[in-house]
C-alpha atoms as a PDB file:
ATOM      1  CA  UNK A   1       1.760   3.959  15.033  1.00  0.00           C
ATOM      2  CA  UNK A   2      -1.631   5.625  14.271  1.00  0.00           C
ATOM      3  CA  UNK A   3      -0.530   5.793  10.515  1.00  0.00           C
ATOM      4  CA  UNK A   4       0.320   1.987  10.313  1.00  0.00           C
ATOM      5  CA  UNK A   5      -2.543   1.276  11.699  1.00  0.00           C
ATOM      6  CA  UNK A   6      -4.732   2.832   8.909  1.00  0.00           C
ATOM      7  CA  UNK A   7      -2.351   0.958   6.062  1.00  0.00           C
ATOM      8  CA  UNK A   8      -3.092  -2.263   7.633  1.00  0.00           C
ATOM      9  CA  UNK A   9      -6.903  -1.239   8.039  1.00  0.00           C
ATOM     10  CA  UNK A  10      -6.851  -0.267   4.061  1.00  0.00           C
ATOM     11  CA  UNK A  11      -5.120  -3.913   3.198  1.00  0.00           C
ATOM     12  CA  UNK A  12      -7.078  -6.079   5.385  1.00  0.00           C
ATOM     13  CA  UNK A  13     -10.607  -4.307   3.659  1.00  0.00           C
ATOM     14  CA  UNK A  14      -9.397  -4.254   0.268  1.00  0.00           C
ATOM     15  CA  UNK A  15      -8.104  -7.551   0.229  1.00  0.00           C
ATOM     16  CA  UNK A  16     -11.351  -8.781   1.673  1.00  0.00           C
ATOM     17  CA  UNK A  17     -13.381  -7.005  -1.059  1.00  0.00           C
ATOM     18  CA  UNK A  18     -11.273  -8.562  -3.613  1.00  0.00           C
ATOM     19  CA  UNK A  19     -11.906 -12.202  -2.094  1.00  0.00           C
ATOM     20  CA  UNK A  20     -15.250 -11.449  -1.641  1.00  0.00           C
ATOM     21  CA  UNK A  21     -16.151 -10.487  -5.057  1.00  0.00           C
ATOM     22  CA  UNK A  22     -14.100 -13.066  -6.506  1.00  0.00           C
ATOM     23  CA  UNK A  23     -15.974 -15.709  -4.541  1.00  0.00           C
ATOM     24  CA  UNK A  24     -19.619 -14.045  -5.530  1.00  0.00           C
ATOM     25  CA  UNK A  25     -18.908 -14.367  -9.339  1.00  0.00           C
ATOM     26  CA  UNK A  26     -20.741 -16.937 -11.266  1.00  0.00           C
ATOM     27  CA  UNK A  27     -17.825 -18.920 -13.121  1.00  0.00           C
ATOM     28  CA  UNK A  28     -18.090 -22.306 -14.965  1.00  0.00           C
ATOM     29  CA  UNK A  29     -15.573 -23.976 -12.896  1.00  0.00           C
ATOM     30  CA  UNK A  30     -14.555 -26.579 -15.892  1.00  0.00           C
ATOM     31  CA  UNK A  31     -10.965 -26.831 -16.955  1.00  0.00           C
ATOM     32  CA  UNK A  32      -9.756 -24.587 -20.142  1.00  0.00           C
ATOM     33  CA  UNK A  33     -10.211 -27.254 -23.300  1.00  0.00           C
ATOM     34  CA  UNK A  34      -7.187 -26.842 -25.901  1.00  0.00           C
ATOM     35  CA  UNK A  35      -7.495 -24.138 -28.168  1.00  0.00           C
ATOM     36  CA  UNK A  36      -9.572 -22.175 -25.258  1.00  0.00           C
ATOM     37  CA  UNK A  37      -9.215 -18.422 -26.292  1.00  0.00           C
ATOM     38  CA  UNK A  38      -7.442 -15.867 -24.408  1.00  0.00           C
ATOM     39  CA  UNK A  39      -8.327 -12.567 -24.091  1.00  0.00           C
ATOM     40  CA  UNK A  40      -5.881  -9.294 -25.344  1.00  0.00           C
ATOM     41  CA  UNK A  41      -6.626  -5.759 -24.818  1.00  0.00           C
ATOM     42  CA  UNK A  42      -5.980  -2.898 -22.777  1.00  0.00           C
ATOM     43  CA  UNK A  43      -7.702  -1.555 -19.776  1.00  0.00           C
ATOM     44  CA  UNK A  44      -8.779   1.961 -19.113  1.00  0.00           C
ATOM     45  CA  UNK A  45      -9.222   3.209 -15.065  1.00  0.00           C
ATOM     46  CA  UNK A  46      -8.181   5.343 -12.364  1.00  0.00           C
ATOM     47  CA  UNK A  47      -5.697   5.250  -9.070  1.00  0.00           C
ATOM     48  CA  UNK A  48      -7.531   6.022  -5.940  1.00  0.00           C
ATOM     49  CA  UNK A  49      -4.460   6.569  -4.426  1.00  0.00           C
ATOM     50  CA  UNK A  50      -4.498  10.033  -4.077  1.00  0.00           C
ATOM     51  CA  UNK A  51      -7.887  10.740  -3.288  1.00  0.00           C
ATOM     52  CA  UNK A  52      -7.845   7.752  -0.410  1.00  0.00           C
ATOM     53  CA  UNK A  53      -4.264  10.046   0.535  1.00  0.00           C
ATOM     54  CA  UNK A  54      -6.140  13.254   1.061  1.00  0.00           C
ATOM     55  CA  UNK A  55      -8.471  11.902   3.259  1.00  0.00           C
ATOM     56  CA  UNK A  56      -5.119  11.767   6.031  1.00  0.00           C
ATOM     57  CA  UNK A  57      -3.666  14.930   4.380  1.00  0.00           C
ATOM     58  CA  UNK A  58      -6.304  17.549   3.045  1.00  0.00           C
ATOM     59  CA  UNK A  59      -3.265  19.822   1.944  1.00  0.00           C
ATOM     60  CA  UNK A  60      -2.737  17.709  -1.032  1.00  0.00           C
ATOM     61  CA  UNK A  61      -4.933  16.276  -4.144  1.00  0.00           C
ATOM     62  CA  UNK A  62      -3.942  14.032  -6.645  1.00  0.00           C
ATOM     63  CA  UNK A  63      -5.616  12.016  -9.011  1.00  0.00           C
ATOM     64  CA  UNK A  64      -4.215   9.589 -11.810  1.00  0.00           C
ATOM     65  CA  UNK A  65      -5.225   7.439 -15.007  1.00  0.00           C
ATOM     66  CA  UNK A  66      -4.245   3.348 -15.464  1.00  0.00           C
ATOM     67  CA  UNK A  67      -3.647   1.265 -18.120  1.00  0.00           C
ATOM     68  CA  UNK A  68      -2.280  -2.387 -18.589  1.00  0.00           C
ATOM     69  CA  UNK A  69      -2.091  -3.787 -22.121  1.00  0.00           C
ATOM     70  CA  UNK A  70      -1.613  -7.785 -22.665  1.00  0.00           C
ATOM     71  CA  UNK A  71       1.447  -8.203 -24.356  1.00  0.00           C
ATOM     72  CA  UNK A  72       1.156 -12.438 -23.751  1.00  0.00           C
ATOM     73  CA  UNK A  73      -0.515 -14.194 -21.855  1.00  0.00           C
ATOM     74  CA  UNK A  74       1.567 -13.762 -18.658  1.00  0.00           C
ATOM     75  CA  UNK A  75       3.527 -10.220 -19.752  1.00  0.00           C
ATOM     76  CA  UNK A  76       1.619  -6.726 -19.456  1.00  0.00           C
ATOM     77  CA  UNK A  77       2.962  -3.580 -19.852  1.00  0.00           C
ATOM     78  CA  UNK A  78       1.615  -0.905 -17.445  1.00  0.00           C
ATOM     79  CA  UNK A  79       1.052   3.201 -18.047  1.00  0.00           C
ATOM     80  CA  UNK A  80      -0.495   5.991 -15.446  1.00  0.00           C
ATOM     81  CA  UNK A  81       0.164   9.283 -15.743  1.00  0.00           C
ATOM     82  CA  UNK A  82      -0.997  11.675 -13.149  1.00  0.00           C
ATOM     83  CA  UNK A  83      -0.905  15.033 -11.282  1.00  0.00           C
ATOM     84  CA  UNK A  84      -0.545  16.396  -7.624  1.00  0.00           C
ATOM     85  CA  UNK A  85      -1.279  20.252  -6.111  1.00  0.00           C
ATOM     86  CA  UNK A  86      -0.513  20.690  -2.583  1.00  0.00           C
ATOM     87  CA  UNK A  87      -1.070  23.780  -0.531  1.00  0.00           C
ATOM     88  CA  UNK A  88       0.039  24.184   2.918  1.00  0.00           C
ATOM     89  CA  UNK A  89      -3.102  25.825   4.753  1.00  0.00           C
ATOM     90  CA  UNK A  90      -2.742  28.238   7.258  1.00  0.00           C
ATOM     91  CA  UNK A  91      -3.089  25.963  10.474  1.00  0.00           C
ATOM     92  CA  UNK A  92      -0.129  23.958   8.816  1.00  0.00           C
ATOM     93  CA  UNK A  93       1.958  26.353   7.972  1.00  0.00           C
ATOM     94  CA  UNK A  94       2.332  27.873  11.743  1.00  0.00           C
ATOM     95  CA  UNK A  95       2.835  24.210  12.567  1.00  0.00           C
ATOM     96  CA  UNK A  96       5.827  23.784  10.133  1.00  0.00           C
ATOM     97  CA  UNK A  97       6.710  27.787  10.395  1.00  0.00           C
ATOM     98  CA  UNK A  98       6.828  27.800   6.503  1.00  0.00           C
ATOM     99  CA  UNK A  99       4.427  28.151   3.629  1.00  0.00           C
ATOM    100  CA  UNK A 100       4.921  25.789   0.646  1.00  0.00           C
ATOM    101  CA  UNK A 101       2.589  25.330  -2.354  1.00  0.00           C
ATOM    102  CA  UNK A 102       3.810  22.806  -5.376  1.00  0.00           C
ATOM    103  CA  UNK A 103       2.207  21.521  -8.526  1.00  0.00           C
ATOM    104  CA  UNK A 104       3.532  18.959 -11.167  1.00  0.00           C
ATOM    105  CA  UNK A 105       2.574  16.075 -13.060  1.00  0.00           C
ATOM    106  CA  UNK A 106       4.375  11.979 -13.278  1.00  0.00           C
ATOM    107  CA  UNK A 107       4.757   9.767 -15.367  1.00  0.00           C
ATOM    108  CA  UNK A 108       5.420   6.034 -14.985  1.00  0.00           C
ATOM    109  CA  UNK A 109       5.941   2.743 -17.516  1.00  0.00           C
ATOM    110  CA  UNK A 110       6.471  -0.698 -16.613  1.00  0.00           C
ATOM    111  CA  UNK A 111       6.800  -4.633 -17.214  1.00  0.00           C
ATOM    112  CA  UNK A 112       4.223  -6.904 -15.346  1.00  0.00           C
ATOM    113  CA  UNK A 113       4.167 -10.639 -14.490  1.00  0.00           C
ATOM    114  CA  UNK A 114       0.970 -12.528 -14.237  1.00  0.00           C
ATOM    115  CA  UNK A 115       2.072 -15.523 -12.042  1.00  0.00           C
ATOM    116  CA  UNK A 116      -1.101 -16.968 -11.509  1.00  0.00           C
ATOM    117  CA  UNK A 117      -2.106 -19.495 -13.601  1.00  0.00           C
ATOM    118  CA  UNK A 118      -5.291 -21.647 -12.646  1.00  0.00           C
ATOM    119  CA  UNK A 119      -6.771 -23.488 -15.612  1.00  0.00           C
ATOM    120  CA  UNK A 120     -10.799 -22.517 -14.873  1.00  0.00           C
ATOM    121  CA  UNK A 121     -12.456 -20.892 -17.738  1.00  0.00           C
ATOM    122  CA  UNK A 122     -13.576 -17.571 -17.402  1.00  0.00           C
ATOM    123  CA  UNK A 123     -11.390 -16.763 -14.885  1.00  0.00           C
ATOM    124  CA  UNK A 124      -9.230 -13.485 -15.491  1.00  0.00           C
ATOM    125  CA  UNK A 125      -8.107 -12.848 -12.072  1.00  0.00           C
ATOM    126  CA  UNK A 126      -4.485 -11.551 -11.938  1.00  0.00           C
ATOM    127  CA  UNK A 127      -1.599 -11.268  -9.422  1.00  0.00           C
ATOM    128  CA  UNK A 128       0.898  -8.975 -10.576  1.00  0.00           C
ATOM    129  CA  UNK A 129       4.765  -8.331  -9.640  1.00  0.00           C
ATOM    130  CA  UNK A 130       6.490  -5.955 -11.598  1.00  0.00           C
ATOM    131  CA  UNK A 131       8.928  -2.922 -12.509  1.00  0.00           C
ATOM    132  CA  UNK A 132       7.961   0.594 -13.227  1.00  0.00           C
ATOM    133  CA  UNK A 133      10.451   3.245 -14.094  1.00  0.00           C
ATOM    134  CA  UNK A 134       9.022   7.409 -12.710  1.00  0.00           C
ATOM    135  CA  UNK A 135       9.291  10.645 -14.011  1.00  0.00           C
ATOM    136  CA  UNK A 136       7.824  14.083 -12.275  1.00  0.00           C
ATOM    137  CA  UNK A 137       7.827  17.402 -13.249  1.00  0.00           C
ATOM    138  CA  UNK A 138       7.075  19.762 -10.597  1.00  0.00           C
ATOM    139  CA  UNK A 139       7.103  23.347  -9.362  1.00  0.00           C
ATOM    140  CA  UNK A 140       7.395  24.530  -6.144  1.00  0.00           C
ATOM    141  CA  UNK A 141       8.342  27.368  -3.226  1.00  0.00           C
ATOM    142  CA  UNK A 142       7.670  28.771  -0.280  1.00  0.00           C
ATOM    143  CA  UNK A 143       6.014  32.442   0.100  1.00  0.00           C
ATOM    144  CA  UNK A 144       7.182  32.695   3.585  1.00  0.00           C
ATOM    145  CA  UNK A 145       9.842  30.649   5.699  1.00  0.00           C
ATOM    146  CA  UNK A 146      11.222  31.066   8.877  1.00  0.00           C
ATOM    147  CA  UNK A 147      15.302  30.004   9.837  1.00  0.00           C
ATOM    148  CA  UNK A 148      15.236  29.852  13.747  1.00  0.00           C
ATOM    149  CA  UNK A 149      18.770  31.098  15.400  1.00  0.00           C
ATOM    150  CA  UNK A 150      18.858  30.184  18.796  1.00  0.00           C
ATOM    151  CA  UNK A 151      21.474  33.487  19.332  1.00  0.00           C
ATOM    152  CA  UNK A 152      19.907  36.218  17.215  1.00  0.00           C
ATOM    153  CA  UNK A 153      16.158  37.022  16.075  1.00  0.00           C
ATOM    154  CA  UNK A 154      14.887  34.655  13.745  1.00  0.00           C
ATOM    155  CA  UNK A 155      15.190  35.076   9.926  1.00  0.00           C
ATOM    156  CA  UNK A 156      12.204  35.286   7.843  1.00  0.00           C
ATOM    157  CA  UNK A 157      12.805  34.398   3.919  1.00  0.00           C
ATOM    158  CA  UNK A 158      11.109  33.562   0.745  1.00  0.00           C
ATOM    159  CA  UNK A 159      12.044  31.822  -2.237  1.00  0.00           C
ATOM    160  CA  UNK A 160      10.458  31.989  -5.686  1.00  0.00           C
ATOM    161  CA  UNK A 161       8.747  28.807  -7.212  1.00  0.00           C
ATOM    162  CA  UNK A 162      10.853  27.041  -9.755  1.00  0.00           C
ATOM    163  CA  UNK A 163      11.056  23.534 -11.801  1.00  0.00           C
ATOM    164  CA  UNK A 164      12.850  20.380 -10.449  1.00  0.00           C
ATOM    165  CA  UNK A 165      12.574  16.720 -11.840  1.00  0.00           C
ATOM    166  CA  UNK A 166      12.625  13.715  -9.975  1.00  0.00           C
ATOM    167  CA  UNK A 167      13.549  10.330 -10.878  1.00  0.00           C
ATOM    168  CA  UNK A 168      12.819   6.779  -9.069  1.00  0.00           C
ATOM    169  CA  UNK A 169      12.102   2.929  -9.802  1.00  0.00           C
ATOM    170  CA  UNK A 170       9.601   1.270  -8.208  1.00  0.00           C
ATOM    171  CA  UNK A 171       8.850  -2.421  -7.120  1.00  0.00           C
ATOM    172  CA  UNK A 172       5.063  -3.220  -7.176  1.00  0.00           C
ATOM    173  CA  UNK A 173       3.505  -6.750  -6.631  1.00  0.00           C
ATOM    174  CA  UNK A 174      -0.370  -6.827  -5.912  1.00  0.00           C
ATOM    175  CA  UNK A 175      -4.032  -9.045  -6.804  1.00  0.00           C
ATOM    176  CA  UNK A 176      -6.502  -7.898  -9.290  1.00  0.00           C
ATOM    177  CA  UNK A 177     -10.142  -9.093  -9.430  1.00  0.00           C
ATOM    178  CA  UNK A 178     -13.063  -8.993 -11.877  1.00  0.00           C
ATOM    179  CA  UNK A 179     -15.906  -7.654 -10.274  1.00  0.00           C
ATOM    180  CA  UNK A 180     -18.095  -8.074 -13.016  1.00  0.00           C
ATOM    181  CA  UNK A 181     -17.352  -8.656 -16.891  1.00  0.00           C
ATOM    182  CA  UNK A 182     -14.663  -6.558 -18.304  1.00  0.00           C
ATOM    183  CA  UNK A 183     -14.687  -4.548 -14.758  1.00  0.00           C
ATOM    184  CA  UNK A 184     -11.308  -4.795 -12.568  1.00  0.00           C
ATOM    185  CA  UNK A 185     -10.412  -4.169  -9.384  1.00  0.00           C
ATOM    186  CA  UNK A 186      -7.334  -4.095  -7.764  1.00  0.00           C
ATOM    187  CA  UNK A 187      -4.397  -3.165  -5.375  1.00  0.00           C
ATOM    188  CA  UNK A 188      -0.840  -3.413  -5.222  1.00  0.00           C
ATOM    189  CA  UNK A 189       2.096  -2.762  -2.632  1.00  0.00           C
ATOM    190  CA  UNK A 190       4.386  -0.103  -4.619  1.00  0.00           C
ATOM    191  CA  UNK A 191       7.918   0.386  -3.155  1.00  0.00           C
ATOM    192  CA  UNK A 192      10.035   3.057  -4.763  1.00  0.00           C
ATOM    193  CA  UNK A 193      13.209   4.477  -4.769  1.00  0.00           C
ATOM    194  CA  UNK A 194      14.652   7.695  -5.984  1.00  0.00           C
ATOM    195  CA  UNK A 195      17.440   7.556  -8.313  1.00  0.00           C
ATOM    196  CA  UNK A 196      18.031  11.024  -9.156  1.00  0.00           C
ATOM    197  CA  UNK A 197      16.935  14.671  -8.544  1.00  0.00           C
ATOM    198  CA  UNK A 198      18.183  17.784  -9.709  1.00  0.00           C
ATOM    199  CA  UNK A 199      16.972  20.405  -7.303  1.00  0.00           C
ATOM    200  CA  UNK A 200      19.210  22.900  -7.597  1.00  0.00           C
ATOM    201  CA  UNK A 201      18.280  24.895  -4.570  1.00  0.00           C
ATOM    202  CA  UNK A 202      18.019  24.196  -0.935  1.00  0.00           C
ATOM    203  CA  UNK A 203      14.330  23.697  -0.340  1.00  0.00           C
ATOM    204  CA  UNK A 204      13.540  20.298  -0.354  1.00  0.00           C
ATOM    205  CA  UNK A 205      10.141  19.259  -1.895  1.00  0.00           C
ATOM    206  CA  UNK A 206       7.527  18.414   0.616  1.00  0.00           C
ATOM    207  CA  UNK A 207       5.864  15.572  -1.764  1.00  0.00           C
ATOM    208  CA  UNK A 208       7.162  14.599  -4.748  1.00  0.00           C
ATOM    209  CA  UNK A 209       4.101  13.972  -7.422  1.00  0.00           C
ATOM    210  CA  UNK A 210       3.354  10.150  -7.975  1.00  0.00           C
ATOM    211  CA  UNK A 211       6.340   9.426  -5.703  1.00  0.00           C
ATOM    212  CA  UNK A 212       5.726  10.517  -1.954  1.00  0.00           C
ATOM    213  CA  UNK A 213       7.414  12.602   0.541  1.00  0.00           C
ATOM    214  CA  UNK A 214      10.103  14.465  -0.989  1.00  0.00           C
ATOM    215  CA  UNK A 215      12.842  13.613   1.818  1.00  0.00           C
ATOM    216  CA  UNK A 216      13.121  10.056   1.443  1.00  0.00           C
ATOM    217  CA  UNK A 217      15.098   8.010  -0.937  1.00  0.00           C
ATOM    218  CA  UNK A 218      13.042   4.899  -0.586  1.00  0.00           C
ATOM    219  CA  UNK A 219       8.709   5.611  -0.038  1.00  0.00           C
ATOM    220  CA  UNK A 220       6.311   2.779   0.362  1.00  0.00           C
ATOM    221  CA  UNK A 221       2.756   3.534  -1.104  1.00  0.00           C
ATOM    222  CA  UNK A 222      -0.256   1.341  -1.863  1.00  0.00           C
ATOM    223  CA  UNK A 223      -2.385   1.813  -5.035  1.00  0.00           C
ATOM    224  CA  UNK A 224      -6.157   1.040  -5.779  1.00  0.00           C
ATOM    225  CA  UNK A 225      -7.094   0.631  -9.060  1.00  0.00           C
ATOM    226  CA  UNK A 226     -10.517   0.805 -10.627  1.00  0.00           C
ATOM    227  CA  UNK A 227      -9.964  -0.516 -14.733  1.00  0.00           C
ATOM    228  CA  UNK A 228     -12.355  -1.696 -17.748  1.00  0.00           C
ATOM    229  CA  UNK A 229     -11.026  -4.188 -19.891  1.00  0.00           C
ATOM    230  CA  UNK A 230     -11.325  -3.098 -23.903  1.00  0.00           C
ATOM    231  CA  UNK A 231     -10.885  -6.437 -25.902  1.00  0.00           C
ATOM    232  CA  UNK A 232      -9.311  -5.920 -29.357  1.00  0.00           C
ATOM    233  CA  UNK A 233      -8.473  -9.814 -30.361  1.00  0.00           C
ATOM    234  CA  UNK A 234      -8.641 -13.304 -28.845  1.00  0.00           C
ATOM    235  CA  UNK A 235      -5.796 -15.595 -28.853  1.00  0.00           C
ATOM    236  CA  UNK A 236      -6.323 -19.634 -28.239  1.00  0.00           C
ATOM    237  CA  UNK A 237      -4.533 -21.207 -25.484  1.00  0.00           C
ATOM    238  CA  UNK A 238      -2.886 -24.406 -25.856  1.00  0.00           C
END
């Protein structure tokens, strides 16, 4: 309950600094005359994701780069590529009776729709919906685990890290801002679901890098993202 509290917290503040920011910029609030140019480019920024995530879980850090590149005026393909390390510490790992350490790296590529469409010049704002295809590439194991038997003495195991690759899709719809010229901000509600893994052994993968918690099919996460825009040609609207 604790935890749903805090995602609703993050929401209700980021969606007020997006308002808030949109209402404090200085636009000319006159409609777009024909042949009004558009702008195409790509952005450049980061997903504060993971470093918002390790302020609940200090075990893991992740970090990961953005783009979105205009392909019209309402279709934008989207790019971030990323890592995550995660280290049980030592209070954790009497909690959970294991120790578990995993690196890896993830990949994702997707198709955007712009569906908002106001005719006031200047105005770049965005809200997104859109599909993004995943890819991570992690290792991981455990130095030290611990099978209880309720009949004879527990057994106390290891296993040796080793590669697995993890699959998903994910649903994302979310508002993005200007802040100031050329400088986004943003957030979106990501909803993914894992379409394939081929772990070939039986420890399951506490977090799964760019996806979530490794023993779920279907995650929910929330992205932030911090992007400048890099113009490289106009386009007139009619």
């Amino acid at each position: 309950m604790a935890k749903l509290q805090r995602i609703s917290n993050y929401i209700f503040i980021s969606f007020l600094l997006i308002s808030s920011a949109a209402k404090g910029q200085n636009k000319d609030q006159s409609l777009f005359p024909i042949n009004e140019k558009v702008r195409r480019g790509l952005t450049l920024g980061v997903n504060l994701e993971g470093p918002i995530g390790h302020l609940f879980d200090n075990d893991k850090s992740a970090f990961s780069f953005v783009t979105h590149i205009n392909l019209s005026s309402n279709w934008f393909f989207r790019g971030e590529a990323g890592f995550e390390n995660l280290t049980f510490s030592e209070s954790h790992a009497k909690e959970r009776n294991y120790q578990y350490q995993s690196n890896g790296s993830f990949l994702k590529a997707g198709i955007l729709y712009d569906f908002f469409n106001v005719d006031e010049r200047g105005n770049n704002d965005n809200i997104f919906i859109g599909l993004n295809y995943g890819y991570a590439l992690q290792q991981h194991g455990s130095n030290s685990l611990t099978i209880q038997n309720g009949y004879w003495d527990d057994y106390q195991a290891s296993m040796d890290d080793y590669f697995l690759q993890t699959h998903w899709f994910e649903l994302l719809a979310g508002p993005r801002t200007e802040l100031l010229k050329n400088l986004y901000m943003g957030w979106t509600l990501n909803i993914r679901v894992k379409v394939f893994q081929d772990n070939s052994k039986p420890l399951k993968p506490y977090s799964v890098p760019g996806f979530g918690n490794g023993n779920n099919t279907i995650n929910i996460g929330f992205s932030y993202l911090i992007e400048y825009f890099i113009p490289w040609q106009s386009k007139k609207h009619r």
